[in-house]
Each structure stands twice: as C-alpha cells, then as structure tokens.
C-alpha atoms as a PDB file:
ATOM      1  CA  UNK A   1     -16.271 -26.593   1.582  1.00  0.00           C
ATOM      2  CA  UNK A   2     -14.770 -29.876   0.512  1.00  0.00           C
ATOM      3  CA  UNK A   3     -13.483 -28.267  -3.297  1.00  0.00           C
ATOM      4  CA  UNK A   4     -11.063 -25.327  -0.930  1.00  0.00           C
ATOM      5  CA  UNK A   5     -10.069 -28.253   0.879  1.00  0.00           C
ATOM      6  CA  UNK A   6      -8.465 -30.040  -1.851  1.00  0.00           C
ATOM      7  CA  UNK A   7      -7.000 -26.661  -3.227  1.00  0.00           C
ATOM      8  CA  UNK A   8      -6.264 -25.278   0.199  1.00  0.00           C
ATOM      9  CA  UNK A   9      -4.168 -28.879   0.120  1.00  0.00           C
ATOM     10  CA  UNK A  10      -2.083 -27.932  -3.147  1.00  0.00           C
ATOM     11  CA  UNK A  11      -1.718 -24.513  -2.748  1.00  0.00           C
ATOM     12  CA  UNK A  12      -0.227 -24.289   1.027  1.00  0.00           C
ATOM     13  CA  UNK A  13       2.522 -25.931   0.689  1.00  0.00           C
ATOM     14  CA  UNK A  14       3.315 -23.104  -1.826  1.00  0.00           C
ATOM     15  CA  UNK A  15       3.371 -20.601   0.761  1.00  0.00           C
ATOM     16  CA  UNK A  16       5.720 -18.674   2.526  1.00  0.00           C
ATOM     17  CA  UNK A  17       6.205 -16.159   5.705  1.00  0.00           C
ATOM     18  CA  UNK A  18       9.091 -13.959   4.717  1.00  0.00           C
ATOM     19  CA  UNK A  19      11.489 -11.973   7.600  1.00  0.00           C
ATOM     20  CA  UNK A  20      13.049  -9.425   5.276  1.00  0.00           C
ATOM     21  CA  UNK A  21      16.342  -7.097   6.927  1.00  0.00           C
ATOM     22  CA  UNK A  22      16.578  -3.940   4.971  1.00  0.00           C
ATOM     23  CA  UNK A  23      19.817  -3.146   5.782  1.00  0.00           C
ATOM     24  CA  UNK A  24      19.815   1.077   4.906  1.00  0.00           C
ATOM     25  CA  UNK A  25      16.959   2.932   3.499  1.00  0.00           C
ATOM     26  CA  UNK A  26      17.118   2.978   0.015  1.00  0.00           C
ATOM     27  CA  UNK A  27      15.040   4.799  -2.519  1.00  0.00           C
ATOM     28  CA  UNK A  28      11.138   4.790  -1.209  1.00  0.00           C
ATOM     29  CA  UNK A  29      11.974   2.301   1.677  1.00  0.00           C
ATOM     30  CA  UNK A  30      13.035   2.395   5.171  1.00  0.00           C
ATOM     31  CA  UNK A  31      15.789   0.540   7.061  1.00  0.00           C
ATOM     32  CA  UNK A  32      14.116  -2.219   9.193  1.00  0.00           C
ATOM     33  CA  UNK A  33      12.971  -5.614   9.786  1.00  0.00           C
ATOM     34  CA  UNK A  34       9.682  -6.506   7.329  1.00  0.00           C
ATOM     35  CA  UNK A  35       7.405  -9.516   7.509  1.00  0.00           C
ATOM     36  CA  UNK A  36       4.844 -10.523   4.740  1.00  0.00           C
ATOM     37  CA  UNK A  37       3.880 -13.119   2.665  1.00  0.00           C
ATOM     38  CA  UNK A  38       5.017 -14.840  -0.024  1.00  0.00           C
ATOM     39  CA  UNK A  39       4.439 -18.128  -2.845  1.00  0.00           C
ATOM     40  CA  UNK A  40       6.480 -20.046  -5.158  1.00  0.00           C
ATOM     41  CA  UNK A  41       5.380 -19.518  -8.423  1.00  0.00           C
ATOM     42  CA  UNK A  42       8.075 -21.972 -10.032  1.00  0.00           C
ATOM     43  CA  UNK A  43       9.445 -24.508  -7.687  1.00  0.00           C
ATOM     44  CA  UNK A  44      12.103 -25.827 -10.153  1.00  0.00           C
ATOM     45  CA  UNK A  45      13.718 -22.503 -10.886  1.00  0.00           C
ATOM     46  CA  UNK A  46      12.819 -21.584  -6.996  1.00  0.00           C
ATOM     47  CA  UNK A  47      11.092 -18.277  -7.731  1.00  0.00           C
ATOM     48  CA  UNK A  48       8.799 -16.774  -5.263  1.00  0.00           C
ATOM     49  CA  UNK A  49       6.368 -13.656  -5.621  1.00  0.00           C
ATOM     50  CA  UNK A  50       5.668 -11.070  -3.377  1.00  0.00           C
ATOM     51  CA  UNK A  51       4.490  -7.668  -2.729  1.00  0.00           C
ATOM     52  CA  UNK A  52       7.669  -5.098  -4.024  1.00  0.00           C
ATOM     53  CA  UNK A  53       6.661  -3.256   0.146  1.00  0.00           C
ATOM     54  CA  UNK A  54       7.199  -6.248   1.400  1.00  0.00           C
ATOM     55  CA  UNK A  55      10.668  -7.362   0.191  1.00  0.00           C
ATOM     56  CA  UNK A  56      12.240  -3.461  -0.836  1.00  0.00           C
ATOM     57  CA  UNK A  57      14.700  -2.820  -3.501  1.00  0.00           C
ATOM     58  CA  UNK A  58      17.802  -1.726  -1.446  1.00  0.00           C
ATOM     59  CA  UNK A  59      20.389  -3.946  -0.043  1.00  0.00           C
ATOM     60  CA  UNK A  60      18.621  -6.674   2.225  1.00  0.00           C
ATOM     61  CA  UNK A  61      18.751 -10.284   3.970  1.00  0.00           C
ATOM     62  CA  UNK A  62      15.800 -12.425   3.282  1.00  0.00           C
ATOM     63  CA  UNK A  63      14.683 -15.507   4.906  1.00  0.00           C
ATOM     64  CA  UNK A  64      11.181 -17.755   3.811  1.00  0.00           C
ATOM     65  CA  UNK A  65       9.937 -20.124   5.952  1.00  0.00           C
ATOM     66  CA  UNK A  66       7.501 -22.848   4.240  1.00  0.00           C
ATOM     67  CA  UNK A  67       4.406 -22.366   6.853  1.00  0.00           C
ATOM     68  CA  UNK A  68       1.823 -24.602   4.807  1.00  0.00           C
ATOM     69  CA  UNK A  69       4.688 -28.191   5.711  1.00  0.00           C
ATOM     70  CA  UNK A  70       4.971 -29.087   9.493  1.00  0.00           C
ATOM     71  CA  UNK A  71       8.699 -29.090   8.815  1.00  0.00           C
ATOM     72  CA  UNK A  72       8.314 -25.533   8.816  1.00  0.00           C
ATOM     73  CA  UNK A  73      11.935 -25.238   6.286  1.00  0.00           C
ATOM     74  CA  UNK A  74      13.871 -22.257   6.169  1.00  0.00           C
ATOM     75  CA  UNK A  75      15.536 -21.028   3.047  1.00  0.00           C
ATOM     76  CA  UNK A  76      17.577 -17.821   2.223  1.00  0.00           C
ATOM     77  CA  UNK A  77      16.324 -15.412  -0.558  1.00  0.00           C
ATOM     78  CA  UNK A  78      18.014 -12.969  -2.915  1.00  0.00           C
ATOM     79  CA  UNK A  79      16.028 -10.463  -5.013  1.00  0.00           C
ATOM     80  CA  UNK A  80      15.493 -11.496  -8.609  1.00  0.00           C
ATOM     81  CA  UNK A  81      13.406  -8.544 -10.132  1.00  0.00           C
ATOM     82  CA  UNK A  82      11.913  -5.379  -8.452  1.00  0.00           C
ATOM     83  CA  UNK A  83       9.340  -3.951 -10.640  1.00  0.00           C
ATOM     84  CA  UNK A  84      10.108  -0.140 -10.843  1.00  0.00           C
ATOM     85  CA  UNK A  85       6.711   0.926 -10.786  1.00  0.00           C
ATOM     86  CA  UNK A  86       4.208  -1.561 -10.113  1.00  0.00           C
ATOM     87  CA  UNK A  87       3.528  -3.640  -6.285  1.00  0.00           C
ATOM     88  CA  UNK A  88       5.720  -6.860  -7.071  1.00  0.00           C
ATOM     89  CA  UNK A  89       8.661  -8.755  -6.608  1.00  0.00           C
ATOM     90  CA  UNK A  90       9.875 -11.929  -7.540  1.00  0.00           C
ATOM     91  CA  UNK A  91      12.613 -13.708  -5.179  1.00  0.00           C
ATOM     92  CA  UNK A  92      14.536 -16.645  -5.609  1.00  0.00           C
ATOM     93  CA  UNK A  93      16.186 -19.573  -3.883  1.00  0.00           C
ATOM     94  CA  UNK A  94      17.938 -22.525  -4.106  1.00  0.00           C
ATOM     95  CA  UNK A  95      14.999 -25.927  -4.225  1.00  0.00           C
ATOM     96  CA  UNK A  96      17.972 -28.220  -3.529  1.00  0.00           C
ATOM     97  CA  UNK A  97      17.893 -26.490   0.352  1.00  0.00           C
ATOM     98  CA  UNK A  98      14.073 -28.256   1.066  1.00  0.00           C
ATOM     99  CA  UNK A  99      15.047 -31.377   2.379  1.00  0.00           C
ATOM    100  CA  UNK A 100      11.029 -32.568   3.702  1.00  0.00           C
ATOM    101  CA  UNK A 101       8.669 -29.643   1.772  1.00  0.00           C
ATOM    102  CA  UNK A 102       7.140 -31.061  -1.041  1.00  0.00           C
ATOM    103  CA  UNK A 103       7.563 -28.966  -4.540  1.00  0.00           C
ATOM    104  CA  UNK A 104       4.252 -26.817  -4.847  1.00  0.00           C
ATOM    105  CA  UNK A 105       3.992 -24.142  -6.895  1.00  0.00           C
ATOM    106  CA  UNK A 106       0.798 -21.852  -7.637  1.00  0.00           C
ATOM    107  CA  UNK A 107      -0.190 -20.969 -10.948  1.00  0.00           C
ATOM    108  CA  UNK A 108      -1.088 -17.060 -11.828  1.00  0.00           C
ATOM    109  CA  UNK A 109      -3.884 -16.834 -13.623  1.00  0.00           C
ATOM    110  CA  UNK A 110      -5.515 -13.515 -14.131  1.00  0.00           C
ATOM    111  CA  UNK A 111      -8.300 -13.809 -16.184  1.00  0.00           C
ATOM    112  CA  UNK A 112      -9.572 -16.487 -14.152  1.00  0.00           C
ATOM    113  CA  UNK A 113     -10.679 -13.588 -11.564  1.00  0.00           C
ATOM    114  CA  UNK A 114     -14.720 -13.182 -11.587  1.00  0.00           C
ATOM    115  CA  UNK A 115     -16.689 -10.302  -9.273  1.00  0.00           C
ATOM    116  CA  UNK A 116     -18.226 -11.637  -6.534  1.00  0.00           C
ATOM    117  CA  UNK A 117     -16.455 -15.045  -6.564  1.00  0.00           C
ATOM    118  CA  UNK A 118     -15.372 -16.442  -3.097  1.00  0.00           C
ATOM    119  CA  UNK A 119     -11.800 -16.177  -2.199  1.00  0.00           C
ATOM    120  CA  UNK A 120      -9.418 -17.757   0.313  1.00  0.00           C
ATOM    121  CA  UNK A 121      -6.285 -15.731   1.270  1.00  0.00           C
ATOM    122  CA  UNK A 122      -3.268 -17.784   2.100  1.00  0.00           C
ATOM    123  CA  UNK A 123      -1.204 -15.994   4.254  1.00  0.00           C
ATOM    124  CA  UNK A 124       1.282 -14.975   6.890  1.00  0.00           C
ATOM    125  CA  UNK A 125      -1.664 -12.022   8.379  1.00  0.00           C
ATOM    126  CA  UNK A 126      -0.751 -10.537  11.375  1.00  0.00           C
ATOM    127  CA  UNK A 127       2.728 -12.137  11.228  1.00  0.00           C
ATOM    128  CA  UNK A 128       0.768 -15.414  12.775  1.00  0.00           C
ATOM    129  CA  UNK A 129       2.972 -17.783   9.662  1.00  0.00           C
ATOM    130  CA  UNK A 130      -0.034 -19.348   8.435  1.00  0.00           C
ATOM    131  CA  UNK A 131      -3.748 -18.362   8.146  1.00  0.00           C
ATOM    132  CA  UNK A 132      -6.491 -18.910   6.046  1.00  0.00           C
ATOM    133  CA  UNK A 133      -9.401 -16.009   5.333  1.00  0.00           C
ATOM    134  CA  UNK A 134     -12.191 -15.808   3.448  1.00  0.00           C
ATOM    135  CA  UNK A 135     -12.697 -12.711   0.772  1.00  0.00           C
ATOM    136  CA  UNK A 136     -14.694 -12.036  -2.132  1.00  0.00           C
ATOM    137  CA  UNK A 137     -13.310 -10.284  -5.371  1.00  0.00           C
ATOM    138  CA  UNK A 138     -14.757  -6.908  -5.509  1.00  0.00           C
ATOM    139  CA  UNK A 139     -13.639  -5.371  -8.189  1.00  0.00           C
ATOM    140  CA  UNK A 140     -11.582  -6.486 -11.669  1.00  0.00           C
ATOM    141  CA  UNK A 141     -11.431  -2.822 -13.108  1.00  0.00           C
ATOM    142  CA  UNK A 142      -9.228  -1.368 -10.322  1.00  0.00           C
ATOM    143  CA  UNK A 143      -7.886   2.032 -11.365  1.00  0.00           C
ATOM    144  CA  UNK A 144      -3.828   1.970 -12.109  1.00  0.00           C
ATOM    145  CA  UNK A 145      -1.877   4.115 -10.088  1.00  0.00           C
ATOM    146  CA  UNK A 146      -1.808   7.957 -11.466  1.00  0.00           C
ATOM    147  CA  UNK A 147       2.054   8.229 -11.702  1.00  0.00           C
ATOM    148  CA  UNK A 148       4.223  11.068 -13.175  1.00  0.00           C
ATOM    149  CA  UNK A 149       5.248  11.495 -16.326  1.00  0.00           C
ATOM    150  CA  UNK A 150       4.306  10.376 -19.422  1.00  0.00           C
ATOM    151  CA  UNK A 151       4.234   6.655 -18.111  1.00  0.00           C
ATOM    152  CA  UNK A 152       0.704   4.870 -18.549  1.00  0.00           C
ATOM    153  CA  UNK A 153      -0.350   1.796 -16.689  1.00  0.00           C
ATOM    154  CA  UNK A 154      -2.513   0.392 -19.603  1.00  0.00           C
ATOM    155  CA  UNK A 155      -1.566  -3.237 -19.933  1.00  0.00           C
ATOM    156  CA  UNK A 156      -1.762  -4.291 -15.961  1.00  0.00           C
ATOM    157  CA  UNK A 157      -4.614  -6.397 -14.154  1.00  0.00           C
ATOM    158  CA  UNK A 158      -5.638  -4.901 -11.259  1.00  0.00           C
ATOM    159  CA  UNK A 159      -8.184  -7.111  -8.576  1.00  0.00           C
ATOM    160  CA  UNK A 160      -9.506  -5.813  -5.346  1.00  0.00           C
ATOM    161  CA  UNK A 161     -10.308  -8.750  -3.061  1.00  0.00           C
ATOM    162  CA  UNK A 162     -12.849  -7.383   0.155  1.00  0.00           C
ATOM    163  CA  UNK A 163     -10.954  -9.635   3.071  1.00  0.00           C
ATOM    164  CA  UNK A 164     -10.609  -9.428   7.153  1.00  0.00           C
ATOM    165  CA  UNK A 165      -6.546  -9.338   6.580  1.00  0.00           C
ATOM    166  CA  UNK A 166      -4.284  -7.205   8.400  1.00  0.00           C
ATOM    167  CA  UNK A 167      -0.416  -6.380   8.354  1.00  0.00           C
ATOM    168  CA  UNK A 168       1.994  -9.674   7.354  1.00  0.00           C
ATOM    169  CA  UNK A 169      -0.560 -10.447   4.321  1.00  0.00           C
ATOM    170  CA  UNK A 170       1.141  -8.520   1.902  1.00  0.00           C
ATOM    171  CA  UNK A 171       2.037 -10.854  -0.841  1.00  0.00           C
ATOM    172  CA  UNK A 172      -1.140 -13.549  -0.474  1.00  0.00           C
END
C-alpha cells in the first residue's frame, strides 16, 4: 500500500471535479447542469481530459475545481476538442489562474494497461469532489462501438476497469 501512496501523491493533485452548464441541447446532449471528473494531462499548455458525456459539445460554461490541493482552486474551462465519435474531450485553461495548486499532470499511457492489475480510480464519484476506489482491469480487448456507416473503430484502445464507482466518475 505504500507504492499507491506515493502515486496517489503525484497524481491527485492532477485531478479535477468539473460543474459543466450546457446552456441548450445540442446534437446528442441535453440542456442542464453536469458534474464529472476530470485530469490535466499537460499542465503547461493547461489541457485537461475528460469523458466527451461529461463536458457536451454544444454551447456551455465550465468550471474545474482542483479537489486533490486543500486550496481547493477554481478555474474556468473552454472546450478544446470534442471527439466526434469516440468518449473524450480535452478542455483547457489558463495555469497562470492557480495561485497555491502545484503543476501535476498525469501521463496517458495505454499499453501500460495489464488484465487483472490493481487499479485506483481518482475521482469526483458520486459528485463527493474527491475519492479514491479500488478496481481491477478486466478487460484490454473491449469491443469498439458498432457505429453507422462505413466508419471503423480499428486503431482505438479500449480498457474495462471492474470498480464500485457511481455517477460524477466519468472522466477518472
């Protein structure tokens, strides 16, 4: 338990809890307030990643609070890139804004996935800002989404993590 408390130390200041205001349905998604999760993946260039559900693609005010610093900082977000078809987002903001949250960023990596390895989600679950869960990676193989057309899914990574995680950890 000591080795996920040293990367349960880097990593959390990474994370976010993001309020997202659609502002009119637009496309697949609804007008309303959205909560999820959230991590900066380049804390120079202030780029976040999330779940696409989480954020939308239609007009929108976004908020991210840094849960994983007891300064708890709030930053505004704009929309960088919407994937069209796949379950991600990337969002950006302004570093210069984080006056006591220490730059963390978290490293994708893929490949590094392994079946049956132990997990920890990161995450703002049940809208609660920060928890921490265990998981284990089930599956590496996931099947792509059947979509219409003549568009295949054959270059994307798909994991399946088995966790006890409920609404607001979209985006772990």
């Amino acid at each position: 338990e000591g080795s996920w408390q040293a990367i349960l130390d880097q990593v959390v200041p990474a994370v976010v809890a993001l309020q997202v205001t659609a502002v009119r349905s637009f496309q697949d998604d609804c007008a309303g307030a959205h909560g999820g999760t959230g991590f900066v993946v380049d804390c120079d260039k202030g780029l976040m990643l999330t779940n696409r559900h989480v954020c939308t693609c239609g007009p929108e005010r976004t908020t991210a609070t840094f849960v994983g610093c007891p300064a708890m900082e709030e930053v505004s977000c704009s929309i960088a890139y919407v994937d069209p078809v796949h379950d991600f987002a990337i969002l950006k903001f302004d570093p210069e804004q984080l006056r006591q949250t220490p730059k963390a960023e978290i490293a994708l990596d893929p490949t590094g996935c392994r079946v049956g390895e132990e997990v920890r989600v990161v995450g703002n679950d049940s809208l609660e800002k920060l928890q921490i869960l265990s998981g284990t990676v089930a599956r590496i193989d996931r099947n792509p989404p059947d979509l219409a057309g003549d568009y295949h899914d054959e270059n994307t990574f798909y994991v399946l993590a088995s966790s006890g995680t409920r609404g607001g950890s979209s985006g772990s």
